[in-house]
Protein backbone atom coordinates (compact mmCIF):
# COMPACT_ATOMS: atom_id res chain seq x y z
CA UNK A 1 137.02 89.81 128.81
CA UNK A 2 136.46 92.59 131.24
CA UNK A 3 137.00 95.96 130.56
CA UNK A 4 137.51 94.65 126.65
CA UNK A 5 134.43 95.17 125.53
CA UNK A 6 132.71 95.93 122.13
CA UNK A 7 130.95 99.51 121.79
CA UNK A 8 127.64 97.91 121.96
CA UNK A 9 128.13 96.68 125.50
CA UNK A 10 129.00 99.58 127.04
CA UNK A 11 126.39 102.19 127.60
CA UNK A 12 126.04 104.78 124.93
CA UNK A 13 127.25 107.42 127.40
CA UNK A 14 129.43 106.64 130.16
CA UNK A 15 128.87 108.66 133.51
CA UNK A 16 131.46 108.81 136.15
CA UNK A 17 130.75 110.47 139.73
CA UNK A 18 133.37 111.51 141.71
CA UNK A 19 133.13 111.30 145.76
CA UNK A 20 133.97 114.56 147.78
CA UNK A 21 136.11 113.47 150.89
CA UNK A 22 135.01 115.03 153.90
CA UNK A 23 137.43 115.79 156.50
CA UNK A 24 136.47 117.45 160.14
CA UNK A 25 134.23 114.58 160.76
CA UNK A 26 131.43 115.79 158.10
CA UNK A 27 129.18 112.86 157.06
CA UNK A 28 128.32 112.25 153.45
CA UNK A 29 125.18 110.82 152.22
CA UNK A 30 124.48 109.05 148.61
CA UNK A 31 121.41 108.10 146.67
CA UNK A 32 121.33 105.28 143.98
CA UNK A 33 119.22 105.46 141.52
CA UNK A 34 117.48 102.34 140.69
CA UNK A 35 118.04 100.88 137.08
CA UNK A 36 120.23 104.34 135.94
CA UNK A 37 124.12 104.05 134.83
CA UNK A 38 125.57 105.05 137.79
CA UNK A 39 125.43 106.04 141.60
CA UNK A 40 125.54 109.59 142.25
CA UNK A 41 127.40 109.99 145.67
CA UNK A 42 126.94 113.78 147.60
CA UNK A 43 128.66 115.60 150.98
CA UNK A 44 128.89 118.54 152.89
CA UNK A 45 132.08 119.63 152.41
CA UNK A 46 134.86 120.66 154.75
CA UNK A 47 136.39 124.12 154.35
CA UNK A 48 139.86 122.84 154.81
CA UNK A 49 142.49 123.48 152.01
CA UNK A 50 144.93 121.07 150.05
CA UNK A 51 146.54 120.76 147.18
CA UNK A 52 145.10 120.39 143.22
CA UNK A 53 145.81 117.21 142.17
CA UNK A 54 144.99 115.71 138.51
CA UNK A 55 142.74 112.82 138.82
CA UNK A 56 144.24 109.85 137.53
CA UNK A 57 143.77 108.79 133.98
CA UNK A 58 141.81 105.56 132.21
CA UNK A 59 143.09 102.52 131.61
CA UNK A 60 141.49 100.94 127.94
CA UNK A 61 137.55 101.07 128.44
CA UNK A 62 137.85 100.93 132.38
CA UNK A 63 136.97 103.54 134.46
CA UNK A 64 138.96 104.79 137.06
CA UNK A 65 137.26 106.46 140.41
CA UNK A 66 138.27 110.00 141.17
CA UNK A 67 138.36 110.87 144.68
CA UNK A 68 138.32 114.91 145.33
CA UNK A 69 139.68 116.12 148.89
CA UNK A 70 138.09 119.00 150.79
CA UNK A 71 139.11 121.84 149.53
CA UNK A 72 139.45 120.56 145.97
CA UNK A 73 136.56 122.12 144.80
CA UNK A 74 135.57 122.64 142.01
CA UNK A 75 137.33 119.98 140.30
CA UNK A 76 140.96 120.59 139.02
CA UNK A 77 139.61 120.41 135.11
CA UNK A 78 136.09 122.48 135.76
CA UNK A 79 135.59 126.02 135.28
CA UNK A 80 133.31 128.63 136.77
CA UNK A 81 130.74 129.52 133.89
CA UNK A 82 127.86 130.11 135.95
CA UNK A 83 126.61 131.78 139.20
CA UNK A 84 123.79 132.88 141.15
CA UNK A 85 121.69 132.87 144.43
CA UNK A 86 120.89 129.55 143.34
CA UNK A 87 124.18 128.14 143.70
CA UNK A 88 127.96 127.68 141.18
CA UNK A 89 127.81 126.02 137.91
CA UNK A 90 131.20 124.06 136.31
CA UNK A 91 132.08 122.43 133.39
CA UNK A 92 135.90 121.83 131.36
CA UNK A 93 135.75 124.85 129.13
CA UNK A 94 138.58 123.39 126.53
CA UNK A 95 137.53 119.45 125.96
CA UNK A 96 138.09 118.01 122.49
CA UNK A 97 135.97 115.41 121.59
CA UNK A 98 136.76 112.06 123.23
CA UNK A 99 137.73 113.64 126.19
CA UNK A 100 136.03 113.06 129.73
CA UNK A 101 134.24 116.28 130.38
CA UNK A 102 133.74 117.74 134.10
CA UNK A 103 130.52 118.79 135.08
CA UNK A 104 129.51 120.49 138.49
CA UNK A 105 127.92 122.64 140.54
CA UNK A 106 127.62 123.18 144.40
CA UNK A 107 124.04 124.45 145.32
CA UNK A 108 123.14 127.06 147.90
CA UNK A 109 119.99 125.41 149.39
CA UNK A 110 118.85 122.85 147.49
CA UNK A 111 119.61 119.39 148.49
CA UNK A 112 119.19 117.66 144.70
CA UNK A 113 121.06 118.60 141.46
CA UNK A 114 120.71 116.70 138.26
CA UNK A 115 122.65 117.97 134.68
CA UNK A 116 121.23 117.99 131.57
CA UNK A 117 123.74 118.69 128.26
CA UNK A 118 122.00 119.33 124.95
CA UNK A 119 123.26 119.93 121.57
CA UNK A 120 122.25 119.41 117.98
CA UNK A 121 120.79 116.76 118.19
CA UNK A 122 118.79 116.54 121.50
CA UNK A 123 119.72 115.55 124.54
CA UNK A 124 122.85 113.95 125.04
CA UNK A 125 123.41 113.38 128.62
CA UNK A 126 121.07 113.03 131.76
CA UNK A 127 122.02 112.33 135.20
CA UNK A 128 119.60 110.78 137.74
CA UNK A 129 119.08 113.37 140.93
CA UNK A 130 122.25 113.91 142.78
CA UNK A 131 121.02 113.96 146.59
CA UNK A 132 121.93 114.70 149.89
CA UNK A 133 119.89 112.45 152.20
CA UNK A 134 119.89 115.63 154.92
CA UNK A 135 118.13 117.65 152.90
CA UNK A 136 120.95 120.48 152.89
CA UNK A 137 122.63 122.30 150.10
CA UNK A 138 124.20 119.59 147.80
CA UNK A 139 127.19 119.41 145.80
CA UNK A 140 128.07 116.87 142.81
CA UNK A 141 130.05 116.10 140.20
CA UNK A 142 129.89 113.90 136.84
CA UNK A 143 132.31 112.82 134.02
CA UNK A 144 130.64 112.96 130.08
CA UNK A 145 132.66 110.53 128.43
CA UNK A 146 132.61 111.88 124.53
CA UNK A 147 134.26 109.02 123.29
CA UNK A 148 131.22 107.04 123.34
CA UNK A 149 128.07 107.16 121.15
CA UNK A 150 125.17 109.58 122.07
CA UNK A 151 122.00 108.27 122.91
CA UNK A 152 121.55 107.66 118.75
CA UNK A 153 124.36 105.61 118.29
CA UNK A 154 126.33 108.44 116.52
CA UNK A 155 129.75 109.82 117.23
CA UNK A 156 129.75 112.83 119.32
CA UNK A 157 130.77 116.13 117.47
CA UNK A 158 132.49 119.30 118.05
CA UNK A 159 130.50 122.17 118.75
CA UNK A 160 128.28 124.38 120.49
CA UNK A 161 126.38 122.64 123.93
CA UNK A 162 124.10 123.75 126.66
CA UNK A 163 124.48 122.35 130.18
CA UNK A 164 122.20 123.01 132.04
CA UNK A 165 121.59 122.13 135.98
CA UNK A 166 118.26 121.36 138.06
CA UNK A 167 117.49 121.66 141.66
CA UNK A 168 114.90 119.12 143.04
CA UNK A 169 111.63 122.34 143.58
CA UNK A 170 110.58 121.73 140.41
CA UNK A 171 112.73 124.59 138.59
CA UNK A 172 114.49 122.74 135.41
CA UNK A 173 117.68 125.17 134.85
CA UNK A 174 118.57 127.01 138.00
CA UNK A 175 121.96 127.32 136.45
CA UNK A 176 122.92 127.08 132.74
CA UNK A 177 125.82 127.50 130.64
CA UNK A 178 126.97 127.17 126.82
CA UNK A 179 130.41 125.25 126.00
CA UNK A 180 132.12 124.40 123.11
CA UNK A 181 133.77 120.66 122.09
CA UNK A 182 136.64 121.27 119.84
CA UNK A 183 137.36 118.42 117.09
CA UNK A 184 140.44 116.48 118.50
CA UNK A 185 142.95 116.97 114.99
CA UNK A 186 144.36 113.43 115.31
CA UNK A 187 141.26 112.24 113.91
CA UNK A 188 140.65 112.87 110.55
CA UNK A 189 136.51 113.27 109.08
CA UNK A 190 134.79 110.29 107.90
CA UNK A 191 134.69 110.17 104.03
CA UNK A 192 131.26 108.75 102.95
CA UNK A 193 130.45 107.73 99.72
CA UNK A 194 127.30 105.48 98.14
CA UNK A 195 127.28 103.65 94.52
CA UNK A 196 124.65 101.55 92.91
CA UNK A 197 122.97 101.56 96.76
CA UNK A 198 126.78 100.43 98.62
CA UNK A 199 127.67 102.66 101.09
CA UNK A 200 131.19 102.98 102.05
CA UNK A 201 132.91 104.75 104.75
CA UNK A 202 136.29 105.44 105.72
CA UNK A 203 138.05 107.22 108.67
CA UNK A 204 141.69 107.98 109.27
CA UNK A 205 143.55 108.33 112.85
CA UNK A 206 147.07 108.86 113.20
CA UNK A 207 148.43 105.19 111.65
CA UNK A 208 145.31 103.56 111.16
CA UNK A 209 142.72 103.61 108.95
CA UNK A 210 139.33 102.23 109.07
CA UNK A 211 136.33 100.91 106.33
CA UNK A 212 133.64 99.88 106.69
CA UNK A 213 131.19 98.76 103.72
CA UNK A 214 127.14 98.30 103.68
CA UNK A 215 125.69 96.14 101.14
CA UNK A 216 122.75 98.24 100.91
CA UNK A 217 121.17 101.89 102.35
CA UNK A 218 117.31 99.97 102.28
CA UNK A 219 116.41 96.33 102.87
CA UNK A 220 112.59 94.65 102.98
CA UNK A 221 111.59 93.32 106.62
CA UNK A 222 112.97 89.72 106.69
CA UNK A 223 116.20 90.59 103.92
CA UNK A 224 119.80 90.97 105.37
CA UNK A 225 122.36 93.65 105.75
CA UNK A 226 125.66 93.15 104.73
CA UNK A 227 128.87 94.44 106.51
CA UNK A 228 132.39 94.27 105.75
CA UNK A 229 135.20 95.71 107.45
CA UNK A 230 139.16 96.26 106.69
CA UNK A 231 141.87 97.67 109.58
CA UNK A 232 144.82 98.97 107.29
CA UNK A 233 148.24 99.76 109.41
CA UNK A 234 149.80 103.03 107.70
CA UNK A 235 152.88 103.26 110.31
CA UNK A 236 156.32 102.52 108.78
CA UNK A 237 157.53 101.04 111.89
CA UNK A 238 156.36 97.73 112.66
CA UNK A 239 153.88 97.96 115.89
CA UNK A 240 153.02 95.55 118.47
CA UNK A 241 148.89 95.27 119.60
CA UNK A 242 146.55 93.64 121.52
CA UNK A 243 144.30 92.55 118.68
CA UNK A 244 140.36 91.43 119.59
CA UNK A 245 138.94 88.23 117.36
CA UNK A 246 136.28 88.76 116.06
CA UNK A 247 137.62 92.14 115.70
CA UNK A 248 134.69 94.04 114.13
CA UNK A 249 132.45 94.99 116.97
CA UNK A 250 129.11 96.71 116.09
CA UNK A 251 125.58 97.49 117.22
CA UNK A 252 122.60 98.97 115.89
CA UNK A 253 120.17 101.57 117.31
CA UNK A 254 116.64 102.76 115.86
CA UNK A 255 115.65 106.44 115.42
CA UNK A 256 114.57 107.01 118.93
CA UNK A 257 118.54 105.79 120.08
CA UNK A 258 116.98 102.61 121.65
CA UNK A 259 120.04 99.63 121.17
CA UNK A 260 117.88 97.28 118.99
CA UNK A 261 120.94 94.82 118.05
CA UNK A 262 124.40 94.02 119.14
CA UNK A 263 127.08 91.74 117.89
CA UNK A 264 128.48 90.03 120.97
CA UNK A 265 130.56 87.08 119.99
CA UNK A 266 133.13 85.19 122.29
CA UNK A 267 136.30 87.28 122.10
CA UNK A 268 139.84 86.07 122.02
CA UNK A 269 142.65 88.69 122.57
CA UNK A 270 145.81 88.63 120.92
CA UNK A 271 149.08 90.02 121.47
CA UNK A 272 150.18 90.73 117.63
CA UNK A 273 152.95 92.54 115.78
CA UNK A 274 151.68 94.60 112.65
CA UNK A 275 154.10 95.81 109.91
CA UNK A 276 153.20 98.54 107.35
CA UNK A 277 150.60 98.01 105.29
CA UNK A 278 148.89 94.94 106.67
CA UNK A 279 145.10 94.63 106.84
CA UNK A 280 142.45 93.04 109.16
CA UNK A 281 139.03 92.45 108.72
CA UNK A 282 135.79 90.57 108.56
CA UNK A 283 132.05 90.14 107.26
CA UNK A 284 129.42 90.13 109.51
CA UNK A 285 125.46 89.66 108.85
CA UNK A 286 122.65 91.89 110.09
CA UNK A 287 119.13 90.51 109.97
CA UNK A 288 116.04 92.46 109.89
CA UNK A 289 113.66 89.67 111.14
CA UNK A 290 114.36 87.41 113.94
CA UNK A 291 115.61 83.96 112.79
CA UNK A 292 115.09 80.63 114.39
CA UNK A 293 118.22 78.65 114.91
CA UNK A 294 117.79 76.84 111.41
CA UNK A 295 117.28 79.82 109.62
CA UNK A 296 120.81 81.62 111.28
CA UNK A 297 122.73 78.54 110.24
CA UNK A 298 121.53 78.56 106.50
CA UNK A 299 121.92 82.68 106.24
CA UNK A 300 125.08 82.61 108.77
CA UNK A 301 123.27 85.50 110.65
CA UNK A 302 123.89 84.51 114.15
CA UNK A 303 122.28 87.64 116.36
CA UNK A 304 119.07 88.49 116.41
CA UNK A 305 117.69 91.54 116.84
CA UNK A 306 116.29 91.71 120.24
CA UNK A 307 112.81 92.26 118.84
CA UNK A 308 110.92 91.95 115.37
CA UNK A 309 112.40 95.29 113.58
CA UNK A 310 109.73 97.39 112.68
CA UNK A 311 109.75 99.81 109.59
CA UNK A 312 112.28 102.54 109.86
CA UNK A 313 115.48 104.25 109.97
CA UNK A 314 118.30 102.54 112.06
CA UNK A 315 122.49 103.47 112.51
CA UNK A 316 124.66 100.50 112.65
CA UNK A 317 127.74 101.66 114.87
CA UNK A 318 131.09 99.69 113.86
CA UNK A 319 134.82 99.99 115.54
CA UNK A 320 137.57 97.73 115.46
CA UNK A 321 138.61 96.14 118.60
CA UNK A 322 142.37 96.46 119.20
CA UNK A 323 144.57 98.40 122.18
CA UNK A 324 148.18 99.32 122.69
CA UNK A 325 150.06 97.02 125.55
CA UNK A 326 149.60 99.47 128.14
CA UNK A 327 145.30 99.17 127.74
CA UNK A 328 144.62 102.17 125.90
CA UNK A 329 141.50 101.46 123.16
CA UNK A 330 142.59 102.58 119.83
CA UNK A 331 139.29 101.50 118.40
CA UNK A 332 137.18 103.87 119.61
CA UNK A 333 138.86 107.02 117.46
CA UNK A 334 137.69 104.75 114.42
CA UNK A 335 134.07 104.64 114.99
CA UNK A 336 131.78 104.86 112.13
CA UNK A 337 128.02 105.09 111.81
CA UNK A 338 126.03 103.94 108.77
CA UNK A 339 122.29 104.16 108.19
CA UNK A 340 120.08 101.95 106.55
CA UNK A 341 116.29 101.70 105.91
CA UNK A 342 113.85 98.41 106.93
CA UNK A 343 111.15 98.66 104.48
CA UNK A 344 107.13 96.46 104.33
């Protein structure tokens, strides 16, 4: 099922690099860096002019490359928020949360950039070094998809956020800048509550609504954690999907937002028609030691983690899997995280 996929297999934070077209027979020069997300891809650029175009959009979880003529610099969704002898800092200055945010910046002599953005929480985004293999000033870009998880497993937020750039002499913010996320108001806050050690959480968006229910907040190494899920239609006007089965997808990450356990079963997708009311859901199993084959049949906890859990905190990240016709992932504005401690 390509482009399909569950939360857990895509990376936490999705980083898309756009190339700049040179034109006037300038070469361009890229460097891959081994093992990261992505390839970061770098020119000189032409000072011809032409048109602002908007990049074209995403199709369901798939990526779509943006290709940026000379002269289209910066971007058509950055803004200037930064600048110095040291080179022109960019970033989208009115994203809402799920939103692809441009970052930027054209140097003045250094031939590597790399971004950093930090919030709250940490560090939420980190790009390998963006370099021009002639060793002249370099520009780059890169997309911060805030639809997906950051590098805790935990929705991104609205609010405050540093970005901050780096040159390759050793100097870690040659050019920084604050911007703001705004909340996107078709999605509604998740309403958490916890009784007798059950955790349940809820979240609303536009016609759908989304549970999901924990068993238990703490659980001895070797016990189980329960999940249950339920995908209520709201709409009054009967709707026609693409429906995932299974359709819970979730994975769960440990405090230091290491990916410790995924829930990858064979999916089936399902064109479906859903009238008002109707509800969708499933259990699903979490163990907290791993299981030999015998032991997964008699619990019915199929995936292991992909190492003995230790003691800790860990977030279990849940979304239902379902898209309109035309690709785009409904799922992903239903995201919930839940924590849960593994005790001796």
């Amino acid at each position: 099922m390509p482009r399909r996929t569950g939360i857990g297999a895509r990376a936490p934070i999705a980083v898309l690099l756009a190339v700049l077209v040179v034109v006037a027979a300038a070469a361009y020069f890229s460097y891959t860096n081994p093992g990261g997300p992505a390839s970061i891809i770098s020119s000189t650029r032409s000072t011809s002019q032409s048109t602002c175009t908007s990049p074209p959009g995403k199709a369901g979880n798939a990526t779509v490359a943006i290709t940026e003529t000379a002269g289209q610099w910066p971007p058509c969704s950055c803004a200037l928020v930064d600048s110095n002898s040291n080179g022109t800092l960019y970033v989208s200055t009115n994203a809402v949360v799920g939103d692809d945010v441009c970052i930027a910046a054209s140097m003045t002599e250094s031939p590597i950039v790399s971004f950093e953005v930090i919030g709250p929480a940490g560090v939420y985004l980190s790009t390998p070094g963006c370099m021009n293999s002639a060793f002249t000033a370099v520009s780059c870009e890169a997309d911060w998809d805030t639809a997906q998880p950051d590098p805790r497993g935990n929705p991104i937020q609205p609010g405050s956020y540093e970005l901050i750039a780096s040159d390759g002499e050793g100097s870690r913010a040659v050019l920084e800048a604050n911007f703001t996320l705004t909340s996107n108001t078709a999605v509604a806050t998740t309403t958490t509550t916890e009784s007798n050690g059950t955790l349940l959480a809820s979240r609303t968006w536009e016609s759908w609504s989304f549970e999901v229910s924990m068993n238990s907040t703490s659980v001895r190494t070797g016990g189980a954690i329960s999940l249950s899920d339920r995908l209520t239609y709201l709409g009054s006007a009967n709707e026609t999907i693409d429906m995932v089965s299974p359709i819970l997808s979730a994975s769960v990450y440990n405090s230091t937002g290491a990916q410790v356990w995924q829930f990858t079963p064979s999916q089936i997708t399902t064109s479906v028609t859903v009238y008002s009311g109707e509800t969708f859901g499933q259990p699903l199993c979490i163990p907290t030691a791993v299981l030999t084959p015998t032991e997964q049949n008699q619990t019915q906890c199929f995936f292991n983690f992909i190492e003995q859990p230790a003691p800790g905190v860990y977030s279990v990240v849940a979304q239902p899997l379902f898209y309109l016709s035309n690709g785009q992932d409904l799922g992903q504005n239903l995201q919930i995280s839940l924590s849960f401690t593994i005790t001796t």
